[in-house]
C-alpha atoms as a PDB file:
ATOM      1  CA  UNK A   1      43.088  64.753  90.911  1.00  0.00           C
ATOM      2  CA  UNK A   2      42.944  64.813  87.157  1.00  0.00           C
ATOM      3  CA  UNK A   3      42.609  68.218  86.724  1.00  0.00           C
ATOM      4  CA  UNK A   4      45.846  68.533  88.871  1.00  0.00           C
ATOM      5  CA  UNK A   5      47.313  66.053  87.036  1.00  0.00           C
ATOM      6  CA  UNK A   6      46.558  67.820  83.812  1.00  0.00           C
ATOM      7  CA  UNK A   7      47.967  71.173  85.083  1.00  0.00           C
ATOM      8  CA  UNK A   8      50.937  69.782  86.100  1.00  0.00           C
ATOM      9  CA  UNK A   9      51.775  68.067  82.737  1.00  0.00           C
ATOM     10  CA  UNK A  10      50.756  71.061  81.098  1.00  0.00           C
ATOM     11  CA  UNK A  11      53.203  73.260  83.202  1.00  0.00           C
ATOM     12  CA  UNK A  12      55.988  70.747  82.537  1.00  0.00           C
ATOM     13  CA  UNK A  13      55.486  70.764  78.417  1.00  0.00           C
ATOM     14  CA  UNK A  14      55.655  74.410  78.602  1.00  0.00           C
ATOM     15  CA  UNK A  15      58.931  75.209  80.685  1.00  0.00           C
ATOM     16  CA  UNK A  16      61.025  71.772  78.957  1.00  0.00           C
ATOM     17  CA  UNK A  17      59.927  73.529  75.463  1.00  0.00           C
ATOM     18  CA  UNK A  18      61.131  76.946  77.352  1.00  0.00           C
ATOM     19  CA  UNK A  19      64.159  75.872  78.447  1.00  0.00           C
ATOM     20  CA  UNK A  20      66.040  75.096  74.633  1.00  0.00           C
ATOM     21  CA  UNK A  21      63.946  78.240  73.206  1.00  0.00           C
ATOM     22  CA  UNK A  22      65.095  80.562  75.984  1.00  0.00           C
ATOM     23  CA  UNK A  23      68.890  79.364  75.446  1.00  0.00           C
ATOM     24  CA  UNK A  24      68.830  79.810  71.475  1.00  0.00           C
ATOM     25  CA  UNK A  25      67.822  83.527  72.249  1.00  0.00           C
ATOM     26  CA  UNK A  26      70.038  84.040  74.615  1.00  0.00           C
ATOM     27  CA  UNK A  27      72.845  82.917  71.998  1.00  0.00           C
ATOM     28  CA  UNK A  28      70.961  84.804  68.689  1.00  0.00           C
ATOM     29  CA  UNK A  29      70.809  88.619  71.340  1.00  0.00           C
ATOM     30  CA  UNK A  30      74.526  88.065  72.881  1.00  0.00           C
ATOM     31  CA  UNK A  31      77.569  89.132  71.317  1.00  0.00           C
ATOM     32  CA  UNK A  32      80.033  86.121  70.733  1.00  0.00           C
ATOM     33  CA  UNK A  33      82.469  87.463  73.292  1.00  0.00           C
ATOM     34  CA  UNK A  34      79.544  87.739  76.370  1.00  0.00           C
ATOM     35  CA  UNK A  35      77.541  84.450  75.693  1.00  0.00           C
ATOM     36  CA  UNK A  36      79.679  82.635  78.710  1.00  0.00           C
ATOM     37  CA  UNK A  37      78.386  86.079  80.842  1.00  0.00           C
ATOM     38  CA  UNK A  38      75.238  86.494  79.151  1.00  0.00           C
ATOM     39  CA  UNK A  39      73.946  82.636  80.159  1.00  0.00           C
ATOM     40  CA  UNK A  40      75.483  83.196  83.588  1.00  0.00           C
ATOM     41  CA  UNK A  41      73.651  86.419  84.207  1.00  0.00           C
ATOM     42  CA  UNK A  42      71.049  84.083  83.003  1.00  0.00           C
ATOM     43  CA  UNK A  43      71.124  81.968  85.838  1.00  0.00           C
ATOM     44  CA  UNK A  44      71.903  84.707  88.303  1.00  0.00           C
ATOM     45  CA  UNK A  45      68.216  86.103  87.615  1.00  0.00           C
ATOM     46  CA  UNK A  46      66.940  82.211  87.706  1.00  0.00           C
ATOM     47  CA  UNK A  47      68.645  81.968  90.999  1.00  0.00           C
ATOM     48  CA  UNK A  48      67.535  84.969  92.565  1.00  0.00           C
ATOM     49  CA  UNK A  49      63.597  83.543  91.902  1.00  0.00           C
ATOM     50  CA  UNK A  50      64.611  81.014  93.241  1.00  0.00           C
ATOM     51  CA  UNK A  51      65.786  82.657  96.683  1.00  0.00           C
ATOM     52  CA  UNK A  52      62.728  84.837  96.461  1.00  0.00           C
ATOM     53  CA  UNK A  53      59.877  82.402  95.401  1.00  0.00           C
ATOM     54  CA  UNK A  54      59.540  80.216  98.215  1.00  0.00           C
ATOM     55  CA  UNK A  55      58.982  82.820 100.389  1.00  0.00           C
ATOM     56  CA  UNK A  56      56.662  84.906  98.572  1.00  0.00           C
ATOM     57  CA  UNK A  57      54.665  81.726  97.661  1.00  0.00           C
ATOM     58  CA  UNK A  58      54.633  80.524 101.248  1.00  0.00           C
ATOM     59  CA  UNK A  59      53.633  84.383 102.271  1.00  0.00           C
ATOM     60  CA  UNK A  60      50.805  84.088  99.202  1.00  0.00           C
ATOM     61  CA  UNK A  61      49.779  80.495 100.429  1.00  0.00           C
ATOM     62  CA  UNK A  62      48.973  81.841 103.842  1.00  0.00           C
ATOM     63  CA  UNK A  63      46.741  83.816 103.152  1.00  0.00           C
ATOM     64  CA  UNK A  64      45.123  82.052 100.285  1.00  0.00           C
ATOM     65  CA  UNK A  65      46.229  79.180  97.593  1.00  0.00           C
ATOM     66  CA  UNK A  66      44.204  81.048  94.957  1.00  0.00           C
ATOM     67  CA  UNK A  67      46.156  84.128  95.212  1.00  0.00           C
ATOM     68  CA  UNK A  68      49.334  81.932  94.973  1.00  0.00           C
ATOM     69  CA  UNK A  69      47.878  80.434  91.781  1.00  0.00           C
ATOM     70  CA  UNK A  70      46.342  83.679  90.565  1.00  0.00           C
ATOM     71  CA  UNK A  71      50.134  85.243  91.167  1.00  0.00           C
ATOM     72  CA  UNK A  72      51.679  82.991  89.124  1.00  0.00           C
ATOM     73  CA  UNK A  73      49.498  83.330  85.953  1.00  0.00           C
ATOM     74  CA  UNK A  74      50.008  87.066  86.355  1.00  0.00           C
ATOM     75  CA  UNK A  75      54.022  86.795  86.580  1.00  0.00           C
ATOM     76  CA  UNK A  76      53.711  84.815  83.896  1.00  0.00           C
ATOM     77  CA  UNK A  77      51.720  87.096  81.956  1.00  0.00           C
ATOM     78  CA  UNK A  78      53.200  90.196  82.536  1.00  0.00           C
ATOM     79  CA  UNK A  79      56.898  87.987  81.865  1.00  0.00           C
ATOM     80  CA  UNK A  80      55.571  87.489  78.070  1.00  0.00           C
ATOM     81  CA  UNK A  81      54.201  90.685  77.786  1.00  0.00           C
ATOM     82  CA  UNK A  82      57.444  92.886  78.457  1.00  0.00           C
ATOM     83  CA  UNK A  83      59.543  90.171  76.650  1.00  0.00           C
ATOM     84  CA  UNK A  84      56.950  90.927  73.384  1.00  0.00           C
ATOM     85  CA  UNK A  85      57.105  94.650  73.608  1.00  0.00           C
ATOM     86  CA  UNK A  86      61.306  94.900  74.134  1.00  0.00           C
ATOM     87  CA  UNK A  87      62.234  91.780  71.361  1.00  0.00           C
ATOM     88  CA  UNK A  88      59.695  92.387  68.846  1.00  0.00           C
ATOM     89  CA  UNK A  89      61.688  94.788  66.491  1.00  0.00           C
ATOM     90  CA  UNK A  90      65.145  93.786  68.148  1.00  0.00           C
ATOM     91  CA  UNK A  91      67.609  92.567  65.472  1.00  0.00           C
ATOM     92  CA  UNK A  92      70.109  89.643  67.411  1.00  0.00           C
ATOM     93  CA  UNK A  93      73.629  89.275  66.452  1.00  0.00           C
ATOM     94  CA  UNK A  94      73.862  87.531  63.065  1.00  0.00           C
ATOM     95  CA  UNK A  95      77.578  85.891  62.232  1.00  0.00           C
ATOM     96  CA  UNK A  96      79.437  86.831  59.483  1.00  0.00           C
ATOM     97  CA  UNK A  97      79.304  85.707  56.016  1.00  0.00           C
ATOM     98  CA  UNK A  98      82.719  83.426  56.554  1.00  0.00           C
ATOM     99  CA  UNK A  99      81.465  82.277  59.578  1.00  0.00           C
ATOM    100  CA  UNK A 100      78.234  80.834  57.715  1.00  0.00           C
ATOM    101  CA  UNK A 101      79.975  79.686  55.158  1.00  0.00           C
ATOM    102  CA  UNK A 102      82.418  77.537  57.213  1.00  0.00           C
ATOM    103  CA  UNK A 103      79.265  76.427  59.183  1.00  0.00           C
ATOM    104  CA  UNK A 104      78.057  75.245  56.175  1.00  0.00           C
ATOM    105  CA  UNK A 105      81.320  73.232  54.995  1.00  0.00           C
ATOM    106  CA  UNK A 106      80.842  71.407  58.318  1.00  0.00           C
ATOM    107  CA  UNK A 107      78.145  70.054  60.478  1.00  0.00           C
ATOM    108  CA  UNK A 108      75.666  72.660  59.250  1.00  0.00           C
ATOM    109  CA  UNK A 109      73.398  69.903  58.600  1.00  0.00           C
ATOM    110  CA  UNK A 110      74.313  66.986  61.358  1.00  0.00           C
ATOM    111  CA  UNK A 111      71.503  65.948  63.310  1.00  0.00           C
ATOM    112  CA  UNK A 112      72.777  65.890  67.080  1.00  0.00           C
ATOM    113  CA  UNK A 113      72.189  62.076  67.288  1.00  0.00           C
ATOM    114  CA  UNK A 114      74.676  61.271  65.072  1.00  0.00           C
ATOM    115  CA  UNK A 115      77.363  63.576  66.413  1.00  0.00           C
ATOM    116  CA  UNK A 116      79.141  61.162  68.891  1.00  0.00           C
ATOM    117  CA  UNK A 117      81.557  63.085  71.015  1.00  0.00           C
ATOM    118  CA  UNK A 118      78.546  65.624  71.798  1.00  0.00           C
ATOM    119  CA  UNK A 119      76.345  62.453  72.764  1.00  0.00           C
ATOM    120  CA  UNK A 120      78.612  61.419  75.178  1.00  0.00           C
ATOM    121  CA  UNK A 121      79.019  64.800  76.391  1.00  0.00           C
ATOM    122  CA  UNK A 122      75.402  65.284  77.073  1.00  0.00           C
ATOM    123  CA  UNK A 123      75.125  61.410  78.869  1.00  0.00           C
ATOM    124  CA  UNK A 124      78.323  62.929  81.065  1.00  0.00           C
ATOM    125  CA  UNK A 125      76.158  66.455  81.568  1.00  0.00           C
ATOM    126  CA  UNK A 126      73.417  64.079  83.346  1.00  0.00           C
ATOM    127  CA  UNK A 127      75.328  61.948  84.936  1.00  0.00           C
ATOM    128  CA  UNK A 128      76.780  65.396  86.948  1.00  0.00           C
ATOM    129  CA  UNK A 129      73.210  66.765  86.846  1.00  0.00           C
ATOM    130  CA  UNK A 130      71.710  63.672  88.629  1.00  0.00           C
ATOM    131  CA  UNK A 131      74.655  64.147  91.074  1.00  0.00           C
ATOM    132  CA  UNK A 132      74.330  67.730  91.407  1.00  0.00           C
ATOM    133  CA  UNK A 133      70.248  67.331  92.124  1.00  0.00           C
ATOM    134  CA  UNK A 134      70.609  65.796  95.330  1.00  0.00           C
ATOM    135  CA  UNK A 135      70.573  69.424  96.703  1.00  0.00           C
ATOM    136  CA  UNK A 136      66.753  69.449  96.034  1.00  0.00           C
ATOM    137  CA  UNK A 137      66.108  65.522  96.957  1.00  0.00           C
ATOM    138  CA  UNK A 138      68.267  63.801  99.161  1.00  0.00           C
ATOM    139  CA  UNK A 139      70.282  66.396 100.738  1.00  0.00           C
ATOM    140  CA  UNK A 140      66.837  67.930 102.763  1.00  0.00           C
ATOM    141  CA  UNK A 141      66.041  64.523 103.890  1.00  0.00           C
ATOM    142  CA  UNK A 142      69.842  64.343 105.123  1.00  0.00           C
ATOM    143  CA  UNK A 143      69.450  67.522 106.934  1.00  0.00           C
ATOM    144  CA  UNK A 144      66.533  66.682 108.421  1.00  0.00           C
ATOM    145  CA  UNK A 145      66.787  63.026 109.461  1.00  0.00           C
ATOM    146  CA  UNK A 146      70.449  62.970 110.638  1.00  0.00           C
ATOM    147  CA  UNK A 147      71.063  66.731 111.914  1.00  0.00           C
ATOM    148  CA  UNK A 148      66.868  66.870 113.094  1.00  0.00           C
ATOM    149  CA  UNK A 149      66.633  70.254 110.950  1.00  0.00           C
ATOM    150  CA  UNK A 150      63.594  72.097 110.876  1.00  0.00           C
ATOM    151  CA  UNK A 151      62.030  73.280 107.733  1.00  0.00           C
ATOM    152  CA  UNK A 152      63.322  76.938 108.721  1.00  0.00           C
ATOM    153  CA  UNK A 153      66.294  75.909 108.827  1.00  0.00           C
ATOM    154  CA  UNK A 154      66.709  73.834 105.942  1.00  0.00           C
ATOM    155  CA  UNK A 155      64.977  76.748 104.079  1.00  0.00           C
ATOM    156  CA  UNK A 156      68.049  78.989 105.133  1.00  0.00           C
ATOM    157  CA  UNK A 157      70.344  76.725 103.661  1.00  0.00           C
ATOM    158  CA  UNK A 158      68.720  76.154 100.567  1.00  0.00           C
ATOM    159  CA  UNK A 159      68.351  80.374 100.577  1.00  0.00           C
ATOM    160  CA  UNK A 160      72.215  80.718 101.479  1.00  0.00           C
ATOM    161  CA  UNK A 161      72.439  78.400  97.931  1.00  0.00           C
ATOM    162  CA  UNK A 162      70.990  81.069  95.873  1.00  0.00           C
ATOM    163  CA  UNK A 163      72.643  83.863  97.279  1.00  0.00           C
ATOM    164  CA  UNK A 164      75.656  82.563  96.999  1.00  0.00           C
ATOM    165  CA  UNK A 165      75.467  81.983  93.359  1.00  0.00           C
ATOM    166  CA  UNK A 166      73.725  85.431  92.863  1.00  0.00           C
ATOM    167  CA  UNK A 167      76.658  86.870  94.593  1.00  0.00           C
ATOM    168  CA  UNK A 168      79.361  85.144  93.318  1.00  0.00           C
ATOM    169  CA  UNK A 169      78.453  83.943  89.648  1.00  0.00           C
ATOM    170  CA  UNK A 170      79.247  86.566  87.218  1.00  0.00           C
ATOM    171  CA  UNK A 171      82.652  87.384  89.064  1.00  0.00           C
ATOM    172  CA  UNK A 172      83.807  83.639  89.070  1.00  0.00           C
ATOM    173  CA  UNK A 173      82.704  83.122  85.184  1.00  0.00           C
ATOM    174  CA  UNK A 174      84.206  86.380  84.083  1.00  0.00           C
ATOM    175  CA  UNK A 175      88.021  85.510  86.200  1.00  0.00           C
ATOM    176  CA  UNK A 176      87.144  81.641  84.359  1.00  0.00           C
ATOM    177  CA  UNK A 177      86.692  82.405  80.924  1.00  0.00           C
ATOM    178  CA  UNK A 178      89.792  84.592  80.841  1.00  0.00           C
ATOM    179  CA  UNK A 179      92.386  82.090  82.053  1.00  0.00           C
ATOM    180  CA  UNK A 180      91.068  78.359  81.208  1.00  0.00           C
ATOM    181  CA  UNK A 181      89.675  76.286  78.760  1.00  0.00           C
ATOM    182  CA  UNK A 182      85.910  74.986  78.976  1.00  0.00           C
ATOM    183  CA  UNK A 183      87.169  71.559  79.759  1.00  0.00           C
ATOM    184  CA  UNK A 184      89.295  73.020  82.427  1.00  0.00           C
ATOM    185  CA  UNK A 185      86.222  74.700  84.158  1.00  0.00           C
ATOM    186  CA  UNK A 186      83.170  72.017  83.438  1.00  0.00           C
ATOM    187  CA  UNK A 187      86.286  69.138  84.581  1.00  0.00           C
ATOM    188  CA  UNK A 188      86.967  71.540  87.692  1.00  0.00           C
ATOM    189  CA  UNK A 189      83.290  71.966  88.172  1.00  0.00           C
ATOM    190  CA  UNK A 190      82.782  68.224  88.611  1.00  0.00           C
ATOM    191  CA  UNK A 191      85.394  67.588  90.820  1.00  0.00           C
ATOM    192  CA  UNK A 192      84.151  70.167  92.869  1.00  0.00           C
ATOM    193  CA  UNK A 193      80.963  69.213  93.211  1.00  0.00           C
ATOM    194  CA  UNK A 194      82.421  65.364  94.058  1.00  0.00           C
ATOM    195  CA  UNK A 195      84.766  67.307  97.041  1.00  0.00           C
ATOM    196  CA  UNK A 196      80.891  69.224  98.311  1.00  0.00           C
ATOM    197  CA  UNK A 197      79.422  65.647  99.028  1.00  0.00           C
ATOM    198  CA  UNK A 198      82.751  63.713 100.247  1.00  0.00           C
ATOM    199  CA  UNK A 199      83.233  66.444 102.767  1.00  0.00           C
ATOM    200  CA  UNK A 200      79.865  65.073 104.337  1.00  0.00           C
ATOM    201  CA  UNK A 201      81.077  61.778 104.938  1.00  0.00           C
ATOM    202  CA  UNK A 202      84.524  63.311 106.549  1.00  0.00           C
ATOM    203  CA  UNK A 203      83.626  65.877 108.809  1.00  0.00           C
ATOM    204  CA  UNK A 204      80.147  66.654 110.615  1.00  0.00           C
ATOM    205  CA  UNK A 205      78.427  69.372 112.204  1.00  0.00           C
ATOM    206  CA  UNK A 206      76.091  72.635 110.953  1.00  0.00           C
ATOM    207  CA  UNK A 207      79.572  74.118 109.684  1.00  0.00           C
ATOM    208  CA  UNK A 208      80.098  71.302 107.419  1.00  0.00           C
ATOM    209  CA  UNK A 209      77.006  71.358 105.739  1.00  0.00           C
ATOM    210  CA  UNK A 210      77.344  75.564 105.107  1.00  0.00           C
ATOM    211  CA  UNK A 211      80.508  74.837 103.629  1.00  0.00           C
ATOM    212  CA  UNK A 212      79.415  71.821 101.518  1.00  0.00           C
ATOM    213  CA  UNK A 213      76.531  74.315 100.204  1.00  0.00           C
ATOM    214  CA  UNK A 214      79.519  76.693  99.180  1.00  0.00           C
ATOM    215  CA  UNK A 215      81.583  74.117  97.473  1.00  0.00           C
ATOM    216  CA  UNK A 216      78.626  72.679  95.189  1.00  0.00           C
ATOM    217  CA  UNK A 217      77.400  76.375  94.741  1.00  0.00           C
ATOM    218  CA  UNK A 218      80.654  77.285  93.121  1.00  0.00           C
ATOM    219  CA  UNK A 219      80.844  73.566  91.547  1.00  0.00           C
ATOM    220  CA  UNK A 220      77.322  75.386  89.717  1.00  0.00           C
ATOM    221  CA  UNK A 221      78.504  78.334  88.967  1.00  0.00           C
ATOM    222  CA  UNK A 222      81.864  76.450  86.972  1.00  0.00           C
ATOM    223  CA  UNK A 223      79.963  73.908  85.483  1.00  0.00           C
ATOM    224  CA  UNK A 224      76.672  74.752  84.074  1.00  0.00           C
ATOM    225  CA  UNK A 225      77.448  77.730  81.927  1.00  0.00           C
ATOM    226  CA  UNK A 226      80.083  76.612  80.246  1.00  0.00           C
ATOM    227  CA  UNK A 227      78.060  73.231  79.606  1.00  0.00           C
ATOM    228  CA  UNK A 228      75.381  75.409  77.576  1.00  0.00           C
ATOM    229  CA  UNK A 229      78.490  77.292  76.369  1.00  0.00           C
ATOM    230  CA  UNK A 230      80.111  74.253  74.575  1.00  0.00           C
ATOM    231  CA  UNK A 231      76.809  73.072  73.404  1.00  0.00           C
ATOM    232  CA  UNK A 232      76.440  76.382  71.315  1.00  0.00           C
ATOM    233  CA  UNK A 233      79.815  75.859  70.222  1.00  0.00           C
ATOM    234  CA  UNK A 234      79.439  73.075  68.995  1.00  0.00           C
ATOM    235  CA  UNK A 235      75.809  73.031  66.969  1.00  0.00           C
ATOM    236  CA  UNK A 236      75.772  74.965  63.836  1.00  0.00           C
ATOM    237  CA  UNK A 237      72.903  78.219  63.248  1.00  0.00           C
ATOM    238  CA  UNK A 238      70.691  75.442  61.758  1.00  0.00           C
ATOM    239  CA  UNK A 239      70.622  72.929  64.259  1.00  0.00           C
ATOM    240  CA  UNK A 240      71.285  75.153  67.288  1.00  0.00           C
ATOM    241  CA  UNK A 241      67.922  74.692  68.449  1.00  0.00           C
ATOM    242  CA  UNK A 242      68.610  70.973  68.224  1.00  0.00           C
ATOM    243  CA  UNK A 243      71.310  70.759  70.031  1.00  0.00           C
ATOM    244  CA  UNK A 244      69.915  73.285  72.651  1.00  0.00           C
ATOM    245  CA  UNK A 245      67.184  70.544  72.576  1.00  0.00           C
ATOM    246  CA  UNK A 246      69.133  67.503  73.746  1.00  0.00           C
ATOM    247  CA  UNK A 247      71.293  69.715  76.806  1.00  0.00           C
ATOM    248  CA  UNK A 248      67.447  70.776  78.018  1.00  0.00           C
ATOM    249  CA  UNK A 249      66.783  66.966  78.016  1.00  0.00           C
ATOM    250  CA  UNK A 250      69.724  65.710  79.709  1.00  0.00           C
ATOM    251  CA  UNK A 251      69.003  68.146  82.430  1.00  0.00           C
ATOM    252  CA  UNK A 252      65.297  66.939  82.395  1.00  0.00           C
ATOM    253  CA  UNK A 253      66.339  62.973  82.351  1.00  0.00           C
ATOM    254  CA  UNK A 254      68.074  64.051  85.463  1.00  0.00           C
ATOM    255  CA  UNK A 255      65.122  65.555  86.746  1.00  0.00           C
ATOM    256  CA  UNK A 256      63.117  62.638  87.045  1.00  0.00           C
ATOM    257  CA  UNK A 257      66.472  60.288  87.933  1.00  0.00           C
ATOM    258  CA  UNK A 258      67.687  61.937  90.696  1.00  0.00           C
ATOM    259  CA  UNK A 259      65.705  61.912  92.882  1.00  0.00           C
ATOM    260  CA  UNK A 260      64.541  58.441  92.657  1.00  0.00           C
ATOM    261  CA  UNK A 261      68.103  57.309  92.686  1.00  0.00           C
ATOM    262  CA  UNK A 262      69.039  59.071  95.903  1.00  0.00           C
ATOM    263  CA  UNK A 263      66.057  58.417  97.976  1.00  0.00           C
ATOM    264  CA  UNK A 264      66.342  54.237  97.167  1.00  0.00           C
ATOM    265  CA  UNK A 265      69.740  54.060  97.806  1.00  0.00           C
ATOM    266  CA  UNK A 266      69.740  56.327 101.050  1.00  0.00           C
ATOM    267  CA  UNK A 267      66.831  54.094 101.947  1.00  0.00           C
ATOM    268  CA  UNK A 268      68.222  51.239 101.498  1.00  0.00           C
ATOM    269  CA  UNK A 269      71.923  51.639 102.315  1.00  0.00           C
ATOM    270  CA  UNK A 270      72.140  55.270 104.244  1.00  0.00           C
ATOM    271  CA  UNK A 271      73.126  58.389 103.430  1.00  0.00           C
ATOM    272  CA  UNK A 272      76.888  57.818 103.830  1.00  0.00           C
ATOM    273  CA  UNK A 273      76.907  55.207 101.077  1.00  0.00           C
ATOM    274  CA  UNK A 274      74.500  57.653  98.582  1.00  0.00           C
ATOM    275  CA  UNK A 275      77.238  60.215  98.878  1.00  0.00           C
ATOM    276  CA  UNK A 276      80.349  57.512  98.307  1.00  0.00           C
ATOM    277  CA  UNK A 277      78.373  56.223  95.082  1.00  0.00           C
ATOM    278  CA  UNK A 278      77.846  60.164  94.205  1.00  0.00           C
ATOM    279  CA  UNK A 279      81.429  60.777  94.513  1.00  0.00           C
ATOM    280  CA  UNK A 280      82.489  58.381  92.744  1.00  0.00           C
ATOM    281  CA  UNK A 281      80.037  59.158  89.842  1.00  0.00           C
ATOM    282  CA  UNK A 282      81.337  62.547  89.738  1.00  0.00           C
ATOM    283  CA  UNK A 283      85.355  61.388  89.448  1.00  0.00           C
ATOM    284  CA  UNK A 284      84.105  59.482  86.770  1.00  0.00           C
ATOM    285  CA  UNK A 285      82.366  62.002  85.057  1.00  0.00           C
ATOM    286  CA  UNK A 286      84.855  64.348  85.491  1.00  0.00           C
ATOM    287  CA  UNK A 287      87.251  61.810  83.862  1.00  0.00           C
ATOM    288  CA  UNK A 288      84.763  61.567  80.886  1.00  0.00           C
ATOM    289  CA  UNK A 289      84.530  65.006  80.183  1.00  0.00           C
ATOM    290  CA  UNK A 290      88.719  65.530  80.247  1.00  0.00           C
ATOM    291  CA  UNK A 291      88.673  62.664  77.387  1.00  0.00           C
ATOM    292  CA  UNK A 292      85.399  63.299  75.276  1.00  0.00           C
ATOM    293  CA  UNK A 293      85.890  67.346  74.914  1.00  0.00           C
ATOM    294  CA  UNK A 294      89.440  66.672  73.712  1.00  0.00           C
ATOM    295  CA  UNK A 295      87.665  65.868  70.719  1.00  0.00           C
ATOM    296  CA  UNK A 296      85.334  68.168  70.051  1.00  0.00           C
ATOM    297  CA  UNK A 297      86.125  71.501  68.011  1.00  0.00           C
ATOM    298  CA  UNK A 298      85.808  74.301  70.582  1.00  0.00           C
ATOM    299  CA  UNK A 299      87.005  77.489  69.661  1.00  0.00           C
ATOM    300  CA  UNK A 300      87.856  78.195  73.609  1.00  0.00           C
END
């Protein structure tokens, strides 16, 4: 049990200390135009491992845990490896000298704690990520104990999740970016999200649930690029990482939150109430964000 224990903590440190690292890069090797795009083709490829991996670790786990284990620490492996050979002499896209410069007569040097209006913004990105994270808590458990689901078929729902976002995300982001504002798309992504768990308590049946899936897929794809987006936006080269630092941590907070959240209060007071208290949360949210980006500098 302790060496489990100790594996699993050691897993955790390493993909929370991923997560900020892999979105600075992302930022330094994208253009300035494509770093909307290049974070949602970013989640695409997360999304499509995450369609694929359960059923290659289930297929690995029949036959033998060890080769599921041994799998892993190869994927990972041969990840770093082709990441080291193709970034190692690859120059990223520095900014321009009056870019720098105006960093520097700003907030080249403000610690993200102290910048307010991105505070808030982060408390309001896990507030919709605790929300959001029902779909791996609380929404199985729904499937199963109210509409007797098997595990296949929850699996095919959770599957359809992916796909959908694989299929749909980089056409969505790239008609987005081109006709709204961030705060038009992360406040449109909320709602959305609110309307994919109210439609629960309205309607029922194995339709409902597909089309609640689609509604919180596309809530996703809206939201959570243009979240990372606005956090870039709004750090400065210095404290990028920083700031990179506390989005990776609201997500993380959520994490551990959501879960525990849903499953009391669907224990205690059903599933109809959970998704009430989760659409109201949302509306809220969604209200927060209109307010709090209106005063942060965004250049989109």
């Amino acid at each position: 049990m302790v060496k489990l224990a100790v594996g699993v903590f050691t897993l955790s440190l390493v993909s929370e200390t991923f997560r900020p690292a892999n979105s600075v890069s992302i930022a330094y090797y994208s253009k300035p135009d494509n770093i909307i795009r290049s974070f949602s083709l970013n989640r695409m490829a997360m999304n499509l491992g995450f369609s694929i991996g359960p059923a290659l670790g289930g297929f690995l786990a029949a036959i033998s845990y060890a080769f599921l284990f041994y799998g892993n620490a190869i994927a990972a492996l041969l990840s770093a490896t082709l990441f080291f050979i193709y970034f190692r002499n690859r120059k990223g896209n520095e900014k321009k000298k009056d870019e720098l410069v105006e960093e520097e007569g700003n907030q080249a040097n403000l610690s993200p704690y102290k910048d307010v209006p991105f505070m808030l913004f982060s408390v309001l990105s896990c507030i919709f990520a605790i929300c959001f994270l029902q779909l791996l808590s609380t929404l199985p458990l729904y499937y199963r104990n109210v509409y007797k689901m098997t595990e296949a078929e929850i699996g095919i729902i959770l599957a359809f999740s992916g796909l959908v976002v694989f299929s749909l995300e980089m056409l969505v982001v790239h008609i987005a970016e081109k006709r709204f504002t961030a705060r038009t798309i992360i406040v449109a992504g909320t709602v959305l999200c609110a309307v994919s768990f109210l439609v629960l308590n309205l309607a029922k049946g194995i339709p409902v649930l597909y089309l609640s899936m689609f509604i919180i897929c596309l809530a996703e794809i809206l939201a959570m690029p243009f979240m990372a987006t606005v956090t870039l936006q709004r750090s400065s080269l210095k404290k990028r990482g920083a700031y990179m630092g506390i989005n990776a941590l609201s997500f993380s907070v959520a994490h551990i939150f959501s879960p525990l959240v849903g499953t009391r209060v669907a224990a205690q007071f059903g599933f109809e109430t959970l998704w009430w208290g989760t659409v109201a949360a949302l509306t809220l949210a969604s209200i927060g964000f209109f307010f709090v980006m209106k005063n942060m500098k965004l250049s989109a």
